[in-house]
Protein backbone atom coordinates (compact mmCIF):
# COMPACT_ATOMS: atom_id res chain seq x y z
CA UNK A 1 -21.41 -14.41 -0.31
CA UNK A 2 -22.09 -15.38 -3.92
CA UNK A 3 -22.20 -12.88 -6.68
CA UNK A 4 -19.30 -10.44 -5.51
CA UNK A 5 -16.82 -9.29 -8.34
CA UNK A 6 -13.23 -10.56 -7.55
CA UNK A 7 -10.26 -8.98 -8.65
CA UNK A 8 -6.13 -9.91 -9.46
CA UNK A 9 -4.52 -7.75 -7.28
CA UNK A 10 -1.25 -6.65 -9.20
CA UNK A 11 0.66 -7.63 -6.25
CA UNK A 12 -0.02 -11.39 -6.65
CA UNK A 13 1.88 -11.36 -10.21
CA UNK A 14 4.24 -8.46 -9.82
CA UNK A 15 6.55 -9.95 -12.57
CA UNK A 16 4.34 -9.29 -15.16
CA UNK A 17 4.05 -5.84 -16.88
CA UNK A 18 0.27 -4.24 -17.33
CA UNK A 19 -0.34 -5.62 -20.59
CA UNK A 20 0.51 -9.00 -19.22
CA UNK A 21 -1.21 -8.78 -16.52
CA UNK A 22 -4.16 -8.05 -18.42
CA UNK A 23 -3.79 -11.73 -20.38
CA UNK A 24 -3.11 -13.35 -17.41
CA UNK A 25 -6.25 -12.29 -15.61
CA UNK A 26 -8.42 -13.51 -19.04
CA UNK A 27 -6.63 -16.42 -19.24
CA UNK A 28 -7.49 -17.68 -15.34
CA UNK A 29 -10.86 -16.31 -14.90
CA UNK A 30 -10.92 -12.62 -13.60
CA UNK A 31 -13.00 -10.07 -14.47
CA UNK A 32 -11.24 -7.07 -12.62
CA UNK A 33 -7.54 -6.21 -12.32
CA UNK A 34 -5.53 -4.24 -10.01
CA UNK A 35 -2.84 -2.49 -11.73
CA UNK A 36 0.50 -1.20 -10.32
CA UNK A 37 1.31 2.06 -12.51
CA UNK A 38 4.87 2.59 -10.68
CA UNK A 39 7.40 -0.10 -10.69
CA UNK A 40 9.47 -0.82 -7.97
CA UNK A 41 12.82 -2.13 -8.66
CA UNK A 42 13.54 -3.13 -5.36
CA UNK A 43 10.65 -5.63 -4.56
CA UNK A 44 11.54 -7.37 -8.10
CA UNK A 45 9.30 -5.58 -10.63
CA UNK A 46 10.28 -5.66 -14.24
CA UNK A 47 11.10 -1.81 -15.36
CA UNK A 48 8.37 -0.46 -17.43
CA UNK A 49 6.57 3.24 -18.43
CA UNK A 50 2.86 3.06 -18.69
CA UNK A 51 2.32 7.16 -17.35
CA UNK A 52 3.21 8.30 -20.50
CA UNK A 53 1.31 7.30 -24.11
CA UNK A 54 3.71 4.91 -25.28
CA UNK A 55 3.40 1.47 -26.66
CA UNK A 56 2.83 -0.12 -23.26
CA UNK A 57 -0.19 1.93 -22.63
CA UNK A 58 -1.57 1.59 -25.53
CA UNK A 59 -1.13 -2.14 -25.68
CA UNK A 60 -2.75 -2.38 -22.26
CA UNK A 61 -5.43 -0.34 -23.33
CA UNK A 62 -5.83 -2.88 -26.47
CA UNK A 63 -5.67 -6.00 -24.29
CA UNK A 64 -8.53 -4.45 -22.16
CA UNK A 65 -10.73 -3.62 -24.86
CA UNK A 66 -9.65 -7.03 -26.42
CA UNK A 67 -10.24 -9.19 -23.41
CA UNK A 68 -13.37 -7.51 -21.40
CA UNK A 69 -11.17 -7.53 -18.39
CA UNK A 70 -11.53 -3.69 -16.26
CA UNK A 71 -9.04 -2.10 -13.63
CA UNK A 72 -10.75 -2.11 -10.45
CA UNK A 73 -8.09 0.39 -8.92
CA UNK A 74 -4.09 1.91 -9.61
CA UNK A 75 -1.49 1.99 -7.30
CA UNK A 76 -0.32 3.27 -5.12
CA UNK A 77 0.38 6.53 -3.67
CA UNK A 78 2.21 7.54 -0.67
CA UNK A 79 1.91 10.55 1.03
CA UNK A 80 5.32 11.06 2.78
CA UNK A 81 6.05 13.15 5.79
CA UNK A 82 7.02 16.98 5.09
CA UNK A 83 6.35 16.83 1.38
CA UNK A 84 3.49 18.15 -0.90
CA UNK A 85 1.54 14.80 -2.36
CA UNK A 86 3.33 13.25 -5.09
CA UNK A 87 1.70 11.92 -7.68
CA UNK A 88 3.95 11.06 -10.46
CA UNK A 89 2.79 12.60 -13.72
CA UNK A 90 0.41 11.26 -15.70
CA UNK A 91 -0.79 9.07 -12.55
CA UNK A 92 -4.35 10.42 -12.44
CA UNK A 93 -4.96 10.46 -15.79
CA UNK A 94 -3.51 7.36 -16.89
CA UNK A 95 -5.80 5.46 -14.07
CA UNK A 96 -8.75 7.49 -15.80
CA UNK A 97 -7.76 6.15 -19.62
CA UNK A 98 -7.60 2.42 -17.87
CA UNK A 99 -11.10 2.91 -16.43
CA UNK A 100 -10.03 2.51 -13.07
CA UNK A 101 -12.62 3.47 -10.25
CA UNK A 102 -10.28 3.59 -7.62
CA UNK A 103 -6.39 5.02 -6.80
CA UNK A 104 -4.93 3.22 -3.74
CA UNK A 105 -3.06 5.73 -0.88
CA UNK A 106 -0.92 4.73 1.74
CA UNK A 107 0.23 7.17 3.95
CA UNK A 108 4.02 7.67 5.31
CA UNK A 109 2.82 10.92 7.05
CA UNK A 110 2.86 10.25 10.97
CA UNK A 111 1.03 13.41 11.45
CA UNK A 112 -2.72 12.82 11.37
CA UNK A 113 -3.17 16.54 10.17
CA UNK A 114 -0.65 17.18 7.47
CA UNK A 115 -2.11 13.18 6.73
CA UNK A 116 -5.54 14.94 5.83
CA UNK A 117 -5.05 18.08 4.05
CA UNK A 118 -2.98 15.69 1.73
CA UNK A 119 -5.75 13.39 1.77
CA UNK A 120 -7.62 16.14 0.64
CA UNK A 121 -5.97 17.47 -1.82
CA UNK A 122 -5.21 14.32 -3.59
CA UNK A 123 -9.55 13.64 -3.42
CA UNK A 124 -9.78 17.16 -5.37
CA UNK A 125 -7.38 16.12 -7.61
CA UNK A 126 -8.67 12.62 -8.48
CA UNK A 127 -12.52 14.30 -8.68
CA UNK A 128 -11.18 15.99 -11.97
CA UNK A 129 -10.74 12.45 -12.91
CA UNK A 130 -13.89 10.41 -11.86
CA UNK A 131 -11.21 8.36 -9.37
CA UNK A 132 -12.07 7.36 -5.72
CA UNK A 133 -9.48 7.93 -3.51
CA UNK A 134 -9.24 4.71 -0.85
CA UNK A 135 -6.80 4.87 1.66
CA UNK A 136 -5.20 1.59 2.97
CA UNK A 137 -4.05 1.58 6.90
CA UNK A 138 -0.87 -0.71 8.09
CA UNK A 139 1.01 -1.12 11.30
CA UNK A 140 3.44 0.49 10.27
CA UNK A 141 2.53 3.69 8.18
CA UNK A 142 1.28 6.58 9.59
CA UNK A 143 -2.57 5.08 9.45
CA UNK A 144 -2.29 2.04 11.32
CA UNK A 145 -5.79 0.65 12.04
CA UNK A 146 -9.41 0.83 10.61
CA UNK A 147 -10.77 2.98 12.96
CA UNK A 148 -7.82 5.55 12.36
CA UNK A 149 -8.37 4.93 8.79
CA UNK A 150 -11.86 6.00 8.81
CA UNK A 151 -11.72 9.15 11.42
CA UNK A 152 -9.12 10.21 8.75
CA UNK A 153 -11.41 10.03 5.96
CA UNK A 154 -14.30 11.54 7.75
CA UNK A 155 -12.57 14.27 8.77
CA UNK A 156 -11.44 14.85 5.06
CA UNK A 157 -14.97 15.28 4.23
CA UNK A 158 -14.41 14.01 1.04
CA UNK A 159 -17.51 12.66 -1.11
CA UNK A 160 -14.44 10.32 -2.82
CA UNK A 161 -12.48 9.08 -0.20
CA UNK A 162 -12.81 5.91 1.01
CA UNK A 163 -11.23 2.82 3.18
CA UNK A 164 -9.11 -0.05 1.96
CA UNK A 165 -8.91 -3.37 4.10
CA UNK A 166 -6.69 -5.60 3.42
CA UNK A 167 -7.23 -8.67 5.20
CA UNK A 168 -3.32 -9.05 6.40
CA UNK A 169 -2.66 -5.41 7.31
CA UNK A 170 -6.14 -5.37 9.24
CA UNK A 171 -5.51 -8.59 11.48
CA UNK A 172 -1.73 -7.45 12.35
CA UNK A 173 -2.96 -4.16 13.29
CA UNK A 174 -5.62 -5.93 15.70
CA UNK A 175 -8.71 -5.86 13.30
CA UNK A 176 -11.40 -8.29 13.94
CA UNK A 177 -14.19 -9.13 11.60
CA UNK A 178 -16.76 -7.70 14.12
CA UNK A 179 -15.05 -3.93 14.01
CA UNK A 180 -15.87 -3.80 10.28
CA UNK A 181 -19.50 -2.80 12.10
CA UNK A 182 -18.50 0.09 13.32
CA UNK A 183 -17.48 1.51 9.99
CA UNK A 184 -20.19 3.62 7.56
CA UNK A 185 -20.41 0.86 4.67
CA UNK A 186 -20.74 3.36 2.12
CA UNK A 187 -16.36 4.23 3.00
CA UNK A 188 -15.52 -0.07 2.19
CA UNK A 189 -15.42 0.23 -1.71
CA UNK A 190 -13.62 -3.11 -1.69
CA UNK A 191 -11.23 -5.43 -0.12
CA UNK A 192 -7.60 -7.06 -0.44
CA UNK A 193 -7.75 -10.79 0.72
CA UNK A 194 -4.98 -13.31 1.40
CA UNK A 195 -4.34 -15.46 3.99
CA UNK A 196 -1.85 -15.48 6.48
CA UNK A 197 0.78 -17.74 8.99
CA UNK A 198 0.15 -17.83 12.27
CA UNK A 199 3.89 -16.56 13.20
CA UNK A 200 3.32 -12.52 13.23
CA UNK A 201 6.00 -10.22 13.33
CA UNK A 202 6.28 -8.26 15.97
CA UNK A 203 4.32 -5.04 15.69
CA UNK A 204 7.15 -2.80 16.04
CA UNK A 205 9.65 -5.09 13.63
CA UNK A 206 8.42 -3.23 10.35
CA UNK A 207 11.25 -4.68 8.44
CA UNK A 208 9.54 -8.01 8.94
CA UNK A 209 5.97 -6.61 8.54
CA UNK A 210 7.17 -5.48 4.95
CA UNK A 211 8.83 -8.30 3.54
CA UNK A 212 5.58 -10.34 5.21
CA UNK A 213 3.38 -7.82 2.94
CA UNK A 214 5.48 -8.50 0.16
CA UNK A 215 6.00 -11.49 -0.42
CA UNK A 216 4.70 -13.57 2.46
CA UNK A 217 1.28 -13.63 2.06
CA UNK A 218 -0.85 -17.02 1.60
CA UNK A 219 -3.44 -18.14 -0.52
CA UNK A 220 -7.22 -17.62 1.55
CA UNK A 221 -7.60 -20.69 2.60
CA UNK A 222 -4.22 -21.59 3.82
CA UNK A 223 -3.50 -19.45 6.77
CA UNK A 224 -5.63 -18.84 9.87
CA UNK A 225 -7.19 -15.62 8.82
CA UNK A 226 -10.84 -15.99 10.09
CA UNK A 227 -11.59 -14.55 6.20
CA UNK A 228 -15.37 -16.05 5.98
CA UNK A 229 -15.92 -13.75 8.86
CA UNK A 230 -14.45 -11.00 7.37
CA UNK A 231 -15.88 -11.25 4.08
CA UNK A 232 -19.47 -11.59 5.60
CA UNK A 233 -18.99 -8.35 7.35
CA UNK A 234 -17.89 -6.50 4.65
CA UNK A 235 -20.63 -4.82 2.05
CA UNK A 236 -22.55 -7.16 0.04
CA UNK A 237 -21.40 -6.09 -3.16
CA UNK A 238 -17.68 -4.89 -2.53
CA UNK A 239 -15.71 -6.10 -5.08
CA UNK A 240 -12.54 -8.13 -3.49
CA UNK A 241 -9.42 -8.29 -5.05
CA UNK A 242 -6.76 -10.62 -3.95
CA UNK A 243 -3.33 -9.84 -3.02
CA UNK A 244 -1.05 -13.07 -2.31
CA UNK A 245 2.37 -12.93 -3.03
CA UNK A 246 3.37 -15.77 -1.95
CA UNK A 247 6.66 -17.28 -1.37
CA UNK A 248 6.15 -20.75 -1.77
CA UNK A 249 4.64 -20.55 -4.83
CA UNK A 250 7.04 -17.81 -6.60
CA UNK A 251 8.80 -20.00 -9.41
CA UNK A 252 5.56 -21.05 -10.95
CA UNK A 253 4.08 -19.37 -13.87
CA UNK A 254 1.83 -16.20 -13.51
CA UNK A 255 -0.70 -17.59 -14.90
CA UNK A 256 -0.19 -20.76 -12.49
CA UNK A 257 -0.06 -18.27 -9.21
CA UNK A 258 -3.00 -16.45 -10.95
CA UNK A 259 -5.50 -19.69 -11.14
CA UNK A 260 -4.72 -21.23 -7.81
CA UNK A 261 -5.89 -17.21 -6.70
CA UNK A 262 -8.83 -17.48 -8.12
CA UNK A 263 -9.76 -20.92 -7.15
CA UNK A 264 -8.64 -19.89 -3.88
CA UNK A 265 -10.96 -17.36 -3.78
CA UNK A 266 -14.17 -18.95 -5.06
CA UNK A 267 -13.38 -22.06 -2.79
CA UNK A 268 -13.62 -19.09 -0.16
CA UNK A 269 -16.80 -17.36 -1.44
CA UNK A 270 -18.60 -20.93 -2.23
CA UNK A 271 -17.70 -21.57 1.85
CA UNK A 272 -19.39 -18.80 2.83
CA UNK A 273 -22.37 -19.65 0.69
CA UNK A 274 -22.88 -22.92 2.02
CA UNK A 275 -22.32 -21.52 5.83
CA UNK A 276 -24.88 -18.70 5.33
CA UNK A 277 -27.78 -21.47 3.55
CA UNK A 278 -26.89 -23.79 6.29
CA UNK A 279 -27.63 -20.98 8.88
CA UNK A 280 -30.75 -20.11 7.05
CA UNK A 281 -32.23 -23.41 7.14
CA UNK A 282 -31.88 -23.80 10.90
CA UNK A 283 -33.07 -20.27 11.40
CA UNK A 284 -36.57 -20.45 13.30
């Protein structure tokens, strides 16, 4: 498991702006960043504009060039029930200015049809832009597992849509590492990872299910996530960003939360390494 590009998800700083985001990743060790283009007062993000070419894009845009650090993916999108897909202006081609390969979709859309002609026509839109579209299941949306995840993107017949796993959503909706298998590897573009508690919400308390998403994630390594599993199952050279808000750790520093991510991380990957030597050597 050594080699794979790993990524700050937004998520796991979500009080810093783009531009500081960017500096933060530099400053502990990433490579990649995911970047949240829409705030979202209500989960505690600071206000800001990057969809339009203002000083905060172009300052993110600087501290990229600056720093070396690239935007794995944007998010998100949500395509909500009886609506056309909205994606806010400037969405698509700010993600394309970042050099972002992928835009992150959730679906709110409990019909699997009206769920795939958006899919659709949010793929043809992001095509104009060189994006991949990679659509992340939960419990509680209207894609709830991996398997639904990836009938929905096969029957978009989209050359750019893809999968998302995150490691919490796909173990509270039932995932285990050994149904990654029965996915086509060329639809896992990359992966969220965090740990998590063993207490799980019930599946049909989504109140509790969000606020866990949010902000009660744990650092890999501190949960009971079987992630080396995981992680072994998944493509060899999907990137994986992690996405650990974390509650006990919220009053540090961003760039404190960032670094014990990263080392969290590597202490993962480095596990896995070691595990898959060890097996080699006592292979006959």
């Amino acid at each position: 498991m050594t080699g794979r590009q790993i990524s700050l998800a937004h998520l796991t700083v979500l009080d810093t702006t783009p531009p500081e985001l960017v500096a933060v990743a530099a400053a502990t060790g990433f490579r990649t960043i995911g970047v949240r283009l829409t705030a979202t007062p209500s989960v505690g993000v600071p206000p800001y504009d990057i969809l339009h070419d203002g000083p905060l894009l172009r300052e993110t845009l600087l501290r990229l060039a600056d720093t070396g650090v690239s935007v794995l993916d944007t998010e998100f999108l949500r395509l909500e029930p009886e609506r056309p897909v909205g994606v806010p202006e400037g969405f698509l081609e700010v993600s394309a200015r970042l050099g972002a390969r992928n835009v992150l979709v959730m679906s709110a859309e409990p019909d699997e049809s009206r769920t795939i002609e958006r899919l659709c026509e949010l793929c043809d839109s992001a095509a104009e832009y060189g994006l991949h579209v990679c659509l992340e299941f939960a419990i509680y949306t209207g894609v709830r597992t991996l398997a639904h995840a990836a009938h929905v993107v096969a029957r978009s017949k989209r050359s750019n849509a893809s999968v998302l796993i995150d490691a919490l959503h796909f173990s509270r909706s039932g995932g285990l590492p050994a149904h990654i298998a029965q996915v086509d590897p060329s639809l896992l573009r990359y992966a969220q990872i965090c740990d998590a508690s063993p207490d799980m919400p019930g599946p049909g308390d989504t109140p509790s299910l969000i606020r866990e998403a949010r902000t009660g994630r744990l650092l890999p390594g501190d949960g009971v996530l079987p992630l080396a599993e995981l992680v072994a199952a998944l493509p060899a050279t999907a990137p994986l960003a992690v996405e650990a808000p974390c509650r006990a750790i919220a009053d540090l520093t961003p760039v404190e939360r960032a670094k014990r991510a990263h080392q969290a991380l590597s202490a993962l990957l480095r596990r896995g390494s070691a595990d898959d030597r060890a097996t080699s050597r006592g292979s006959p």
